[in-house]
Protein backbone atom coordinates (compact mmCIF):
# COMPACT_ATOMS: atom_id res chain seq x y z
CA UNK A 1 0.00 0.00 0.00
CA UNK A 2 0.84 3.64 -0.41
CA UNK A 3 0.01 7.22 1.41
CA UNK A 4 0.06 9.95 -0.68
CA UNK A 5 1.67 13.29 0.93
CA UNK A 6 0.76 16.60 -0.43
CA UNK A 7 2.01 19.95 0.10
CA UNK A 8 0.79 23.23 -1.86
CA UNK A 9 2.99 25.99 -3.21
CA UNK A 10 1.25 29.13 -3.91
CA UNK A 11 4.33 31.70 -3.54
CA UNK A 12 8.01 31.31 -4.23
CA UNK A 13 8.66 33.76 -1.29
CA UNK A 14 9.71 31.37 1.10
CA UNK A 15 13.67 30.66 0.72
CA UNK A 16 14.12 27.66 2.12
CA UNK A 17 11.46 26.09 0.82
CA UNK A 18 13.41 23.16 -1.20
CA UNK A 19 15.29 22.59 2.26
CA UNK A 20 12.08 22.05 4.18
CA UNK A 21 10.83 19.88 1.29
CA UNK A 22 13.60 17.84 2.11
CA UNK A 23 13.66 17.96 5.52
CA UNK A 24 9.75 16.32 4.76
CA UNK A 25 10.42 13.67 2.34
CA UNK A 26 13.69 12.66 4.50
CA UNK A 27 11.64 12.48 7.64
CA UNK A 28 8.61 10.19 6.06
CA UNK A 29 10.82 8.03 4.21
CA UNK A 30 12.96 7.07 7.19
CA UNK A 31 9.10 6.04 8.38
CA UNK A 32 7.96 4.43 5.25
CA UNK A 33 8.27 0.67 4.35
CA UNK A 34 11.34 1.81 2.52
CA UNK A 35 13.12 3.71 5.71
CA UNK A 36 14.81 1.77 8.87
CA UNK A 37 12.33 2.60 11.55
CA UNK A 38 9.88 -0.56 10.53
CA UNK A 39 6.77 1.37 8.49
CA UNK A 40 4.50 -0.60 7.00
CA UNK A 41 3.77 1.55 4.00
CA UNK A 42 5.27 2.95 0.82
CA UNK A 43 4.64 6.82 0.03
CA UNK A 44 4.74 9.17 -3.09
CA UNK A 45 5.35 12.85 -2.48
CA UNK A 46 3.01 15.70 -4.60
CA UNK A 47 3.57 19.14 -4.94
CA UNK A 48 0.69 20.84 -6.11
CA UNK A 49 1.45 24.75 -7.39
CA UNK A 50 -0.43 27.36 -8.60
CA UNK A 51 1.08 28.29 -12.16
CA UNK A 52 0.60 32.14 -11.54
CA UNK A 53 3.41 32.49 -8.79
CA UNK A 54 4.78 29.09 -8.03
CA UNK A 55 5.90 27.86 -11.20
CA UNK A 56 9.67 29.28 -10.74
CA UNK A 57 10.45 27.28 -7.18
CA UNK A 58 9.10 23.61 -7.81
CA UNK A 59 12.22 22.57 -10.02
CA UNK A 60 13.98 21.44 -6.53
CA UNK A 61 10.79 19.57 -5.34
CA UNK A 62 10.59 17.94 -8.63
CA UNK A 63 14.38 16.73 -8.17
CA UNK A 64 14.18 15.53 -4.38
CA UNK A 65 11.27 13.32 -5.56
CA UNK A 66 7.98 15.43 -5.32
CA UNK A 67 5.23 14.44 -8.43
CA UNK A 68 4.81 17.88 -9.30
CA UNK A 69 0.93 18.98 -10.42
CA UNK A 70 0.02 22.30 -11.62
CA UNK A 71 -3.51 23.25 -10.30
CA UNK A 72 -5.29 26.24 -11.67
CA UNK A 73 -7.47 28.35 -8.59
CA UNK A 74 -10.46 25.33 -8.75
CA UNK A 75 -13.17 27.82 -7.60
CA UNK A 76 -13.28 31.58 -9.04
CA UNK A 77 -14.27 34.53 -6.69
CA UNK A 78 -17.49 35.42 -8.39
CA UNK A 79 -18.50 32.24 -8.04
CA UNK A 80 -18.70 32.20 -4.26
CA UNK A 81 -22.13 32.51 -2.89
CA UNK A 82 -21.03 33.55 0.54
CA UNK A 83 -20.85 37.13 0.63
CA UNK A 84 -18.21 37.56 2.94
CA UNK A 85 -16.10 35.50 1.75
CA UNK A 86 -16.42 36.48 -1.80
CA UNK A 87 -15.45 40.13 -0.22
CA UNK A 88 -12.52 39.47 2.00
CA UNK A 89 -10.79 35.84 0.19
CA UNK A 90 -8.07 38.07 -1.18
CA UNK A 91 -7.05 39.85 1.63
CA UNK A 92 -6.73 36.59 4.03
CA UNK A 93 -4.00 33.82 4.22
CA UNK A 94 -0.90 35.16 2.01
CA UNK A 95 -2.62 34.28 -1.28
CA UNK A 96 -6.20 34.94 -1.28
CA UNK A 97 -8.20 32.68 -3.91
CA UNK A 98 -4.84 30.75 -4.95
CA UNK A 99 -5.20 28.98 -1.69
CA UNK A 100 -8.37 27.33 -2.49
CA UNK A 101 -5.71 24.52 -5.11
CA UNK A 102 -5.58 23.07 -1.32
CA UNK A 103 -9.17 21.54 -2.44
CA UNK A 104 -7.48 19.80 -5.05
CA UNK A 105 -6.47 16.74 -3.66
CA UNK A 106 -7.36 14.77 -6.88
CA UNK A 107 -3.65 14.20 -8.65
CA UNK A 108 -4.78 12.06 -11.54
C-alpha cells in the first residue's frame, strides 16, 4: 500500500522552501516501508502549485522526488455565494483565492 503526501505551493517567497521539502520527504521516508524505523507503507510525495506564482520554485521539489501537479485556482471569486467571503478571500492567508488549489487533492 501507499500514502500519498501533499504539500501546496502558492508563492516562491519562502527561501528555504526546497530545504524544508527535504527535511519532509527525508523524515517520512525514514518512516515508510522503505526507511529503517519498521513502516509498513510505501509513500509518493506531490507538490501541487499554482502556475501564476509558483511555477519558478518547484524545479527542486521535482528533483528531491515530489510528483509535481500544476492546479489552476479550482473555484473563481465570483463564483462564491457567501458574501463575505467572496469580499474578504483576497485579503486573508498570504494568497487569497490561490489557496483554495488546497481543495485539489485529486492528482490524476
Amino acid at each position: 500500500m501507499t500514502i500519498g503526501y501533499a504539500v501546496t505551493i502558492t508563492k516562491c517567497e519562502f527561501t528555504a522552501l526546497a530545504d524544508a521539502a527535504a527535511v519532509l520527504i527525508h523524515s517520512i521516508h525514514l518512516a515508510s516501508a522503505k526507511g529503517n524505523l519498521g513502516g509498513r507503507y510505501n509513500y509518493q510525495m506531490y507538490a501541487l502549485y499554482h502556475p501564476a506564482e509558483a511555477e519558478a520554485c518547484v524545479n527542486p521539489l521535482e528533483e528531491l522526488g515530489y510528483e509535481v501537479v500544476r492546479r489552476e485556482t479550482p473555484v473563481a471569486i465570483e463564483d462564491i455565494k457567501g458574501e463575505y467571503l467572496r469580499e474578504t478571500v483576497n485579503a486573508s492567508g498570504c494568497c487569497g483565492e490561490k489557496e483554495f488549489i488546497k481543495l485539489e487533492g485529486e492528482t490524476g
